[in-house]
Protein backbone atom coordinates (compact mmCIF):
# COMPACT_ATOMS: atom_id res chain seq x y z
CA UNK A 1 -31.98 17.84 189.23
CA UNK A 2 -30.84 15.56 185.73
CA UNK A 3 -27.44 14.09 185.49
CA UNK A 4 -27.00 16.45 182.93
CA UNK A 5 -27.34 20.13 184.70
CA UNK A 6 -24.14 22.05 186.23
CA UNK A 7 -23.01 21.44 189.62
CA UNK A 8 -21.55 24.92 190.12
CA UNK A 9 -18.46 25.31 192.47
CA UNK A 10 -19.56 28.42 193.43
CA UNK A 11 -16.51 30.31 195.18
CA UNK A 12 -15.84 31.78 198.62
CA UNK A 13 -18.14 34.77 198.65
CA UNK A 14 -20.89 36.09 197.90
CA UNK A 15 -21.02 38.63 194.40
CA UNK A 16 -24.08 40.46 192.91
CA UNK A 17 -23.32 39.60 189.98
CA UNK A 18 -24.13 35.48 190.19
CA UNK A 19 -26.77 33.93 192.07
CA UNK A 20 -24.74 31.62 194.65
CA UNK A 21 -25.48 29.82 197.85
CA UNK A 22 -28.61 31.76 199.38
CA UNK A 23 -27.73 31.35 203.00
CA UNK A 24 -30.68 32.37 204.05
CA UNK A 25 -32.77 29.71 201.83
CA UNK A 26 -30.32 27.46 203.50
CA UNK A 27 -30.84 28.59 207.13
CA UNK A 28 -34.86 27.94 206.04
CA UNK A 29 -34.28 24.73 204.61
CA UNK A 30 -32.76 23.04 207.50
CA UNK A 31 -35.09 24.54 210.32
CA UNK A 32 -37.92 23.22 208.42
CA UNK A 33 -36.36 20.12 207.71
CA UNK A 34 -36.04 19.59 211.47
CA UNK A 35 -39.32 21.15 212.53
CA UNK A 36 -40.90 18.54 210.34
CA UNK A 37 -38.77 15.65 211.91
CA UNK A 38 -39.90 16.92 215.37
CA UNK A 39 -43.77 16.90 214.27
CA UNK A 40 -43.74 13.61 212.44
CA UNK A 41 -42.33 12.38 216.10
CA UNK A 42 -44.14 11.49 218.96
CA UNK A 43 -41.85 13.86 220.92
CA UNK A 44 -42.66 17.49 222.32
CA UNK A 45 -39.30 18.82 221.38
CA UNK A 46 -35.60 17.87 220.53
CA UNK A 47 -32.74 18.54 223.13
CA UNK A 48 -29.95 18.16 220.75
CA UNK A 49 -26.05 17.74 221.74
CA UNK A 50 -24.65 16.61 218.85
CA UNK A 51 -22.64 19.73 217.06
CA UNK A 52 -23.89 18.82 213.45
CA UNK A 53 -27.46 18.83 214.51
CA UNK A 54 -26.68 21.98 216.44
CA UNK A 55 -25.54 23.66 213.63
CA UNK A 56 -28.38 22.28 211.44
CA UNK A 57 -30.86 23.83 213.61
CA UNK A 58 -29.81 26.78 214.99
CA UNK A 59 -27.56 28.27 212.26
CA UNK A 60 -24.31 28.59 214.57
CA UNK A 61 -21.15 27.02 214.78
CA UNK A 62 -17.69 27.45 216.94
CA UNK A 63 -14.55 25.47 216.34
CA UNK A 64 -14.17 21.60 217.26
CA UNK A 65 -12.09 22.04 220.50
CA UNK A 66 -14.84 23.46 222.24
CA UNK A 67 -17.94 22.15 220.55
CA UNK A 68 -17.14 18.36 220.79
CA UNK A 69 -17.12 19.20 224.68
CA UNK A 70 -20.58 18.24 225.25
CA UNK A 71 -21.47 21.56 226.51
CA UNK A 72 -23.19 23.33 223.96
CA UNK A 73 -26.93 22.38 223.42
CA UNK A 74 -29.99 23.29 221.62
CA UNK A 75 -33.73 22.83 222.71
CA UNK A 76 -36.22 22.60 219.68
CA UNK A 77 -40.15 22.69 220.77
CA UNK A 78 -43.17 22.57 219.12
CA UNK A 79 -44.57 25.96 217.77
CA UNK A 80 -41.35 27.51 219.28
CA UNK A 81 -38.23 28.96 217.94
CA UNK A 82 -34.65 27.31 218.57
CA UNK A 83 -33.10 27.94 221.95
CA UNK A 84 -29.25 27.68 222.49
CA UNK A 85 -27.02 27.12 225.24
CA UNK A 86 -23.40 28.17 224.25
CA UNK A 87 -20.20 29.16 226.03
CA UNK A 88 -20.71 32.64 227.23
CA UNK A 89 -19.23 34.81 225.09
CA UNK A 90 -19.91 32.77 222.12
CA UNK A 91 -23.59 33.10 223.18
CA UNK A 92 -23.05 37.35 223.12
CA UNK A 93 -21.60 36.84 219.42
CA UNK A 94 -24.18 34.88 218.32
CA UNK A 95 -26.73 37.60 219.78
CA UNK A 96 -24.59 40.40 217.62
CA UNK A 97 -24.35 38.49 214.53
CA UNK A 98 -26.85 35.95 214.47
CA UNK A 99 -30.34 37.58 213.56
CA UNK A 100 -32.07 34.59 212.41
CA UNK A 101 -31.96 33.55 216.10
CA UNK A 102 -34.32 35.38 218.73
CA UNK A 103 -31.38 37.30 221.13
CA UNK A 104 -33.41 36.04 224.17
CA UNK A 105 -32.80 32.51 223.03
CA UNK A 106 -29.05 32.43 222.93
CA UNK A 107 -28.13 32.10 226.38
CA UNK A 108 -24.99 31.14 228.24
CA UNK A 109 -24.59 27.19 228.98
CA UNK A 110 -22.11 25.74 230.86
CA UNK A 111 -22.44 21.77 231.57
CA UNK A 112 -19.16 20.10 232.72
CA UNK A 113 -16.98 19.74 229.81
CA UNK A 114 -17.19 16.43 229.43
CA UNK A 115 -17.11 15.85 233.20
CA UNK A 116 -13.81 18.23 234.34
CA UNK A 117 -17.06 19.79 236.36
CA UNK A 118 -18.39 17.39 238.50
CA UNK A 119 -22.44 16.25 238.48
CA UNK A 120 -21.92 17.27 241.86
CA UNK A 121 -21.52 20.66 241.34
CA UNK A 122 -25.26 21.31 240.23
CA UNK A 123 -24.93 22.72 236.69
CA UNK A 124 -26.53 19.69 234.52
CA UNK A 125 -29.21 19.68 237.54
CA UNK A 126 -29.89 23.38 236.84
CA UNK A 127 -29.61 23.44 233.22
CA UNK A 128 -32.20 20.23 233.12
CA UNK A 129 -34.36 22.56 235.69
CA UNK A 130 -34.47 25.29 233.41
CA UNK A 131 -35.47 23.08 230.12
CA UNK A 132 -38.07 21.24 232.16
CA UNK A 133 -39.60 24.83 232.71
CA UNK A 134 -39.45 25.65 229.02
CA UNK A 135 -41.09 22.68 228.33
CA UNK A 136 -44.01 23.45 231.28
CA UNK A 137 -44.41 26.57 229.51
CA UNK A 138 -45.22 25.00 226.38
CA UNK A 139 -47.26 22.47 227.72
CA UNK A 140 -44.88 20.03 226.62
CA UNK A 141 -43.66 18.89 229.62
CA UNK A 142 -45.73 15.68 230.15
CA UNK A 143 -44.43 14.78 225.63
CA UNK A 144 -41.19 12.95 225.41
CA UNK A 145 -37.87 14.93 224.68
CA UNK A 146 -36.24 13.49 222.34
CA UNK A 147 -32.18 13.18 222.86
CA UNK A 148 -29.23 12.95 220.15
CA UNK A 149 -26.46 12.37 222.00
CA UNK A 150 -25.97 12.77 226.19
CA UNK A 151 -23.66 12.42 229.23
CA UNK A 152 -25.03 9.76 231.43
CA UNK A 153 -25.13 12.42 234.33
CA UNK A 154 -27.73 14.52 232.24
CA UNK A 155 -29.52 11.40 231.35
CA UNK A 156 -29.94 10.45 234.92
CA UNK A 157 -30.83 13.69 235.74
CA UNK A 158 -33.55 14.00 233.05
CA UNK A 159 -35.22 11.41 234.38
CA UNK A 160 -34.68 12.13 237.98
CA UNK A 161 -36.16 15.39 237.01
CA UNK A 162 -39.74 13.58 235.61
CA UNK A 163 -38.69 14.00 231.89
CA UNK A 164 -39.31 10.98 229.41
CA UNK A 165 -36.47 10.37 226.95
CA UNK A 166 -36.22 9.27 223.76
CA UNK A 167 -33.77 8.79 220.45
CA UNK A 168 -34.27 11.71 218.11
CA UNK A 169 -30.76 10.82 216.46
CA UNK A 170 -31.92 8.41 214.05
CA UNK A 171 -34.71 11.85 213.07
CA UNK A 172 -32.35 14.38 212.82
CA UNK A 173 -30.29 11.71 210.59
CA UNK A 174 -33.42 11.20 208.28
CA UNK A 175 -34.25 15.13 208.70
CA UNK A 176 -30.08 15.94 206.91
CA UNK A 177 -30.15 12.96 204.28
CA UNK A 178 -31.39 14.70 201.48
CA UNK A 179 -29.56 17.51 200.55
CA UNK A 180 -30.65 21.08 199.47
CA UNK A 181 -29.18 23.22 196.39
CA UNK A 182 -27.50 25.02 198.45
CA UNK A 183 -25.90 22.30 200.43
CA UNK A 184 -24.91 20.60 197.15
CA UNK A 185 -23.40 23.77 196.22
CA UNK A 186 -21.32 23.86 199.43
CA UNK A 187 -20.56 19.99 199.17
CA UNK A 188 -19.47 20.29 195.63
CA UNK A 189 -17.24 23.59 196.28
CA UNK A 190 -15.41 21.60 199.35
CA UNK A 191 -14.89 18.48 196.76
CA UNK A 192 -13.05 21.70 194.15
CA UNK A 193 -10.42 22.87 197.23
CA UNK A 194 -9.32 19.18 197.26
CA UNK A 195 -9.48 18.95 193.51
CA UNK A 196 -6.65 21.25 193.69
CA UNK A 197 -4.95 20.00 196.23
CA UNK A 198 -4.41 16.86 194.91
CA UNK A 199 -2.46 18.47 191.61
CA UNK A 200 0.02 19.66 194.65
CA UNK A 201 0.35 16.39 196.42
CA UNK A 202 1.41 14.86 192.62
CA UNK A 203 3.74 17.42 191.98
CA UNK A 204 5.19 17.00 195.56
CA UNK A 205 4.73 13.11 195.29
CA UNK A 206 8.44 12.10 195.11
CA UNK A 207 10.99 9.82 196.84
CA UNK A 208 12.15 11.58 199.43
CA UNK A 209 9.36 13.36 200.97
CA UNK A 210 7.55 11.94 204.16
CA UNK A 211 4.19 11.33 204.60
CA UNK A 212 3.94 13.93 207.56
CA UNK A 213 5.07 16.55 205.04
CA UNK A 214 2.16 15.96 202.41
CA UNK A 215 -0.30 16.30 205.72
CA UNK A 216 1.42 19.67 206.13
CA UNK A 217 0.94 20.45 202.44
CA UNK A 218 -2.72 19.77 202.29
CA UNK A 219 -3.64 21.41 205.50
CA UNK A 220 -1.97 24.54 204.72
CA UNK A 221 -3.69 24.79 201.20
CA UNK A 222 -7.10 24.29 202.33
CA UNK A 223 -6.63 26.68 205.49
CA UNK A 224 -5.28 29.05 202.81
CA UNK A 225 -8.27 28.64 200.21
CA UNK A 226 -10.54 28.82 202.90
CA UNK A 227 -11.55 25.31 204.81
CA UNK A 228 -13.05 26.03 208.05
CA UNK A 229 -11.77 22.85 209.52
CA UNK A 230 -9.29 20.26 208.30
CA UNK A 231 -10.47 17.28 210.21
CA UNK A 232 -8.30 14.17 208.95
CA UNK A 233 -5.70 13.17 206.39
CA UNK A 234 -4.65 10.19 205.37
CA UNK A 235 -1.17 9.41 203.79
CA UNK A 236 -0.42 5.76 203.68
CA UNK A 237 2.86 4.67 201.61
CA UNK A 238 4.35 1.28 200.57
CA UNK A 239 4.43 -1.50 202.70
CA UNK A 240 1.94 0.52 205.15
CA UNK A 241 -0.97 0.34 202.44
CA UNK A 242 -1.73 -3.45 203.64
CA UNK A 243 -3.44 -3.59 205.95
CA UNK A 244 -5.09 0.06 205.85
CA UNK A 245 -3.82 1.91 209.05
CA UNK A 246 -6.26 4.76 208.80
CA UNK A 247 -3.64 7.42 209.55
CA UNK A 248 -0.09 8.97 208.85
CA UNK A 249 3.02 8.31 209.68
CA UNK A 250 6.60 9.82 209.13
CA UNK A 251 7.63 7.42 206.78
CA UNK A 252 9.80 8.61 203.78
CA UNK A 253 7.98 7.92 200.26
CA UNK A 254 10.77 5.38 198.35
CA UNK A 255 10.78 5.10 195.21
CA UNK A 256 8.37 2.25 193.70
CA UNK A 257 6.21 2.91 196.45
CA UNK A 258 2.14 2.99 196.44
CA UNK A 259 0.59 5.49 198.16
CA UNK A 260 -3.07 6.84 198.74
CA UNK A 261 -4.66 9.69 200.78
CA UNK A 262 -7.73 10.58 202.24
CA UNK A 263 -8.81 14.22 202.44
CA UNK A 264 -11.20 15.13 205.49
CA UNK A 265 -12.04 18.86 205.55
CA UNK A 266 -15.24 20.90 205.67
CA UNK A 267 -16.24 24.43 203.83
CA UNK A 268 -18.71 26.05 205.23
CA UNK A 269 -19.46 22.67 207.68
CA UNK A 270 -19.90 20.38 204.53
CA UNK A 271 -17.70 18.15 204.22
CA UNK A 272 -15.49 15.89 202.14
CA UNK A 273 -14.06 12.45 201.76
CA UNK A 274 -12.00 11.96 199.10
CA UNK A 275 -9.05 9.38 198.06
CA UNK A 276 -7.39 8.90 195.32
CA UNK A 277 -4.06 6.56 195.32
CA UNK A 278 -0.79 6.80 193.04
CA UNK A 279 2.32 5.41 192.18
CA UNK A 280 5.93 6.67 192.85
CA UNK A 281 8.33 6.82 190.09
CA UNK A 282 7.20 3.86 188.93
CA UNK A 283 4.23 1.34 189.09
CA UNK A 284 4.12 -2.70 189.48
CA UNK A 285 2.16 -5.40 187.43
CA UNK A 286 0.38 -6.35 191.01
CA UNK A 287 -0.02 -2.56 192.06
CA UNK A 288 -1.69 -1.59 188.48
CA UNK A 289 -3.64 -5.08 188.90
CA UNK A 290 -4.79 -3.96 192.65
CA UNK A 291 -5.65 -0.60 190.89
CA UNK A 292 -7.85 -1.49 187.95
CA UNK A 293 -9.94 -4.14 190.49
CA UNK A 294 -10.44 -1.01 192.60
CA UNK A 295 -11.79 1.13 189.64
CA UNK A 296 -13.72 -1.74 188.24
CA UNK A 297 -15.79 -1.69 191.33
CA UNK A 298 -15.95 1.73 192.12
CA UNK A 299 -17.51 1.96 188.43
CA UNK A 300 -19.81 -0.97 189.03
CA UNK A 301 -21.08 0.96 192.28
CA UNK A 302 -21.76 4.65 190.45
CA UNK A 303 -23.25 2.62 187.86
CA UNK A 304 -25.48 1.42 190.12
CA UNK A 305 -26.96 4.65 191.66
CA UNK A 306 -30.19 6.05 190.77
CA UNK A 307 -33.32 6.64 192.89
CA UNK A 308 -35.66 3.74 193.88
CA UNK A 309 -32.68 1.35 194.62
CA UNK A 310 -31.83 -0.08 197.69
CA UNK A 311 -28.34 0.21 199.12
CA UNK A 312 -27.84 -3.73 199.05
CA UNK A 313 -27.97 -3.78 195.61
CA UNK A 314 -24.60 -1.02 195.72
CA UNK A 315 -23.04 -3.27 198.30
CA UNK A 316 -23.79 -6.32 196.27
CA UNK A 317 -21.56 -5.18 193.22
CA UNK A 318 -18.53 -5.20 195.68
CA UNK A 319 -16.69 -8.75 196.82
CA UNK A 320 -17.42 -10.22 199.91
CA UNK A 321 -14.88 -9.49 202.92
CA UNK A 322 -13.56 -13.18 202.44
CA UNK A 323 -12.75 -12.36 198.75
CA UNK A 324 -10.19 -10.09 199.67
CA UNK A 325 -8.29 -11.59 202.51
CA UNK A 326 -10.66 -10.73 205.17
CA UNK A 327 -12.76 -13.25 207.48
CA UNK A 328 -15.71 -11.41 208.15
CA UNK A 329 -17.46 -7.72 206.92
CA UNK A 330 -17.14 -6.48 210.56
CA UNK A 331 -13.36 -7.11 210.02
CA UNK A 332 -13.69 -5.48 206.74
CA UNK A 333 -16.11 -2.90 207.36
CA UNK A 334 -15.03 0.46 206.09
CA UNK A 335 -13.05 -0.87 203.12
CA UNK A 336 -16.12 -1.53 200.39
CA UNK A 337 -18.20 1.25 201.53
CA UNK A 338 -20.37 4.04 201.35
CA UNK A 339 -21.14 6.91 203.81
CA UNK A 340 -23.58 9.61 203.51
CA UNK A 341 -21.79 13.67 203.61
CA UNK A 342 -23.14 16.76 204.91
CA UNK A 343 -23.16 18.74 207.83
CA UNK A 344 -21.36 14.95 209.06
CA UNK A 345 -18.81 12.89 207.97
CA UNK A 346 -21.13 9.58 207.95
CA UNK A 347 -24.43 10.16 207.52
CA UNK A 348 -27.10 8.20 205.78
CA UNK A 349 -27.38 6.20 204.03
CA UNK A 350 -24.26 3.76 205.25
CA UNK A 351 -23.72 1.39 202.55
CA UNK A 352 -21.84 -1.78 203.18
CA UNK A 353 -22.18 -5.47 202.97
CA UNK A 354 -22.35 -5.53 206.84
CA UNK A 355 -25.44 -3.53 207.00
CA UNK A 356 -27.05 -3.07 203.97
CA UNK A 357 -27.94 -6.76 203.00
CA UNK A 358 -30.50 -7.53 206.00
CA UNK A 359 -31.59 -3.77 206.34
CA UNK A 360 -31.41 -1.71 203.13
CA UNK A 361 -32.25 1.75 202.52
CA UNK A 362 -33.71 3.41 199.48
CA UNK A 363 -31.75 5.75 197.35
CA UNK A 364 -33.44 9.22 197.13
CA UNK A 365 -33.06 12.21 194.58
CA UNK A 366 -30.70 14.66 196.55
CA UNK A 367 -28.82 12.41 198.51
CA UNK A 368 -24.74 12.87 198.87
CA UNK A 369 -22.83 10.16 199.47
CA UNK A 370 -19.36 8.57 198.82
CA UNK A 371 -18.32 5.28 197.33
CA UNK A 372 -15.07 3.53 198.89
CA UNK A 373 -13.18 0.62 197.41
CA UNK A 374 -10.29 -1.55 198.42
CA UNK A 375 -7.98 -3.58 196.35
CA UNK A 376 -5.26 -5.21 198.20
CA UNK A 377 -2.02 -5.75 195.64
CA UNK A 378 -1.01 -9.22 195.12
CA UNK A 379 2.80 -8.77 196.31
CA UNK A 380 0.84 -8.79 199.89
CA UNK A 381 1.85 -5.18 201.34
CA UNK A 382 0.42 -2.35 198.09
CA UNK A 383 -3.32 -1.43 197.95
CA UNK A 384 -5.25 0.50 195.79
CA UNK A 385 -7.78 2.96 197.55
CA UNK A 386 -10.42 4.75 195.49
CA UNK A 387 -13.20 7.40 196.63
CA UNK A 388 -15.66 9.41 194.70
CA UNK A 389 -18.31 11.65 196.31
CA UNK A 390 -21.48 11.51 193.90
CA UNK A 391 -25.26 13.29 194.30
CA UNK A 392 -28.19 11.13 193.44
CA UNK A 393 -30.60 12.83 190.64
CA UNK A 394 -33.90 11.68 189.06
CA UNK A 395 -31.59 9.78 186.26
CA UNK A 396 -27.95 9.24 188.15
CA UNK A 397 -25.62 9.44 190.07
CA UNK A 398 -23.43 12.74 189.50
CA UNK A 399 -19.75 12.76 190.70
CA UNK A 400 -18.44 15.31 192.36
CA UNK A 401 -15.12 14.58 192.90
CA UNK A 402 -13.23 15.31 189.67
CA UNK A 403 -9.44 14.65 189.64
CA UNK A 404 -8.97 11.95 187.71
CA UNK A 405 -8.64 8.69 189.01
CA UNK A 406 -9.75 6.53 185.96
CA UNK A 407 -6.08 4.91 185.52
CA UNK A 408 -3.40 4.48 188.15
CA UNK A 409 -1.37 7.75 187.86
CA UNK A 410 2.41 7.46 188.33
CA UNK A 411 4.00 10.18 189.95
CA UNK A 412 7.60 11.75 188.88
CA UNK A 413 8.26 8.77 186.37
CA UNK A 414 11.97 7.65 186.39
CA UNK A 415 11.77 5.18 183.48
CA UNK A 416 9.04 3.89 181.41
């Protein structure tokens, strides 16, 4: 991919009349992605936990409230297809509408929800039982398994059991970093929905309406235009812009105030993250000065982007934690940043001072990630917050998050 070719924000369905996200490619794409992680390993096969990887593997997803619960798993061997372990009657959908996936391998799993069932009551012992003799079938059973994420109990048991454990999260995080056509499709049609959005929340952007109420507004847009999961949103306002409370509150937008978002939602699992910040009625010297600092670096950083680089020269192009009122980049981690997006809302590569200085990574064609800056305002309590989502090709960076944030935008003017 060039800087210069389309990134098409392909819609919510499928037509015959435009070639759109192949799902199928897709589906392809990530098992072999995975497969490959798992036989560049030393391991035998991946038990995975973690829902992304889950849904990178085995094609299936079901909402947050019951896949967070550490219940569902997936067992990737060597030379074998994907097994899943899902809650029962998920597990009978999956076999019904889920062809890509062998009907014997989509079994009913329940674990503990994240310990409501007691160890004690035998179902991580069985469940471990029944993977070790998977494995014995295979003849993998004397090769590592390698583990994303895992209750202590299961852990204990795993090794109580005879089987030798080992990280496969950092591989499945190197097997999702660079990003398919497809995927950059689906990332660049979740950044559009929020494109949108955003002309609302300016239009609604007036003194008078709480920040509670623009949560409301965004949710109900993207659930309407067809986000499978609204995961965060921001709205910070006036004097709660300094320091950055990484929420919402019910505070009531006065007039003069700053105010920036964050929108956190997913289409089709990919995901965005996406600020932008404006001005009520009317904007400040300091607030326009915290704004333009913000842009400045967020410019510097895009600029920066092409393959080959390492991510400490990104994170070098922002200030230093102490430069903007912080004493340390732990304390300001999060601020001047970067964050990988796919499947997850931080993948690789993570790009910040804290990091990225003693252990860099190298930029790669196909990589997603967004860019994060910070400007506190000089009147001590305004900030300017800045995000664009970009995709690395052979000459550029490419962003795709395209309402414009070039100049701080003042919302329902009052006076010059």
């Amino acid at each position: 991919m060039t800087s210069a070719e389309p990134l098409p924000a392909p819609g919510h369905m499928g037509v015959d009349y435009e070639e759109r996200v192949d799902f199928e490619r897709l589906r392809r794409y990530r098992l072999a992605r995975a497969r490959q992680a798992l036989e560049s390993s030393e391991c035998g096969a991946f038990l995975l936990f973690d829902f992304y990887n889950i849904r990178y593997v085995t094609q299936t997803w079901i909402g947050g409230g019951l896949g967070d619960k550490m219940t569902r798993y997936a067992l990737l061997a060597r030379e074998r297809e994907p097994m899943l372990w899902d809650f029962g009657s998920a597990a009978r959908h999956h076999k019904l509408y889920a062809p890509w996936l062998e009907p014997d391998n989509c079994q009913a799993g329940m674990l503990g929800l994240r310990g409501a069932i007691a160890p004690s009551a035998g179902l991580m012992e069985d469940a471990v039982r029944q993977i070790r003799g998977l494995l014995e079938d295979a003849g993998l059973a004397d090769e590592p398994v390698g583990v994303d994420l895992v209750e202590p109990p299961f852990l204990f048991e795993m090794q109580r059991q005879g089987l030798r454990v080992v990280d496969a999260q950092q591989l499945m995080l190197d097997a999702r970093q660079i990003k398919s056509r497809d995927e950059i499709a689906l990332l660049t049609q979740a950044a559009s929905m929020v494109d949108g959005v955003y002309q609302e929340i300016v239009e609604a952007l007036k003194p008078g309406v709480q920040e509670n109420e623009i949560v409301a507004l965004a949710n109900k847009r993207l659930y309407e235009r067809g986000s499978d999961q609204v995961e965060a949103i921001n709205a910070v306002s006036g004097e709660r812009c300094n320091p950055h409370p990484h929420n919402f509150s019910d505070r009531i937008i006065r007039p003069g105030d700053q105010a920036f978002f964050d929108i956190i939602h997913s289409f089709n699992g990919y995901r965005t993250c996406y600020y932008r910040t404006f001005s009520v009625s009317a904007a400040t010297p300091s607030q326009r000065d915290a704004y333009a600092r913000a842009r400045e670096w967020m410019d510097a950083s895009i600029e920066k982007v092409e393959p080959g680089i390492g991510t400490d020269e990104i994170a070098a192009v922002w200030p230093a934690a102490t430069q903007f009122g912080f004493e340390s980049e732990m304390a300001a981690f999060g601020l001047q940043f970067g964050h990988g997006l796919g499947l997850g809302l931080h993948e690789r590569p993570i790009i910040s001072r804290l990091n990225s200085m003693t252990e860099p990574v190298e930029i790669a064609e196909g990589m997603v990630f967004a860019l994060e800056t910070y400007c506190p305002a000089s009147d001590g309590f305004s900030a300017a917050r800045i995000e664009e989502e970009v995709v690395v090709t052979r000459d550029g960076a490419r962003v795709l998050t395209l309402f414009p944030a070039q100049d701080l935008l003042v919302t329902h003017p009052h006076f010059p």
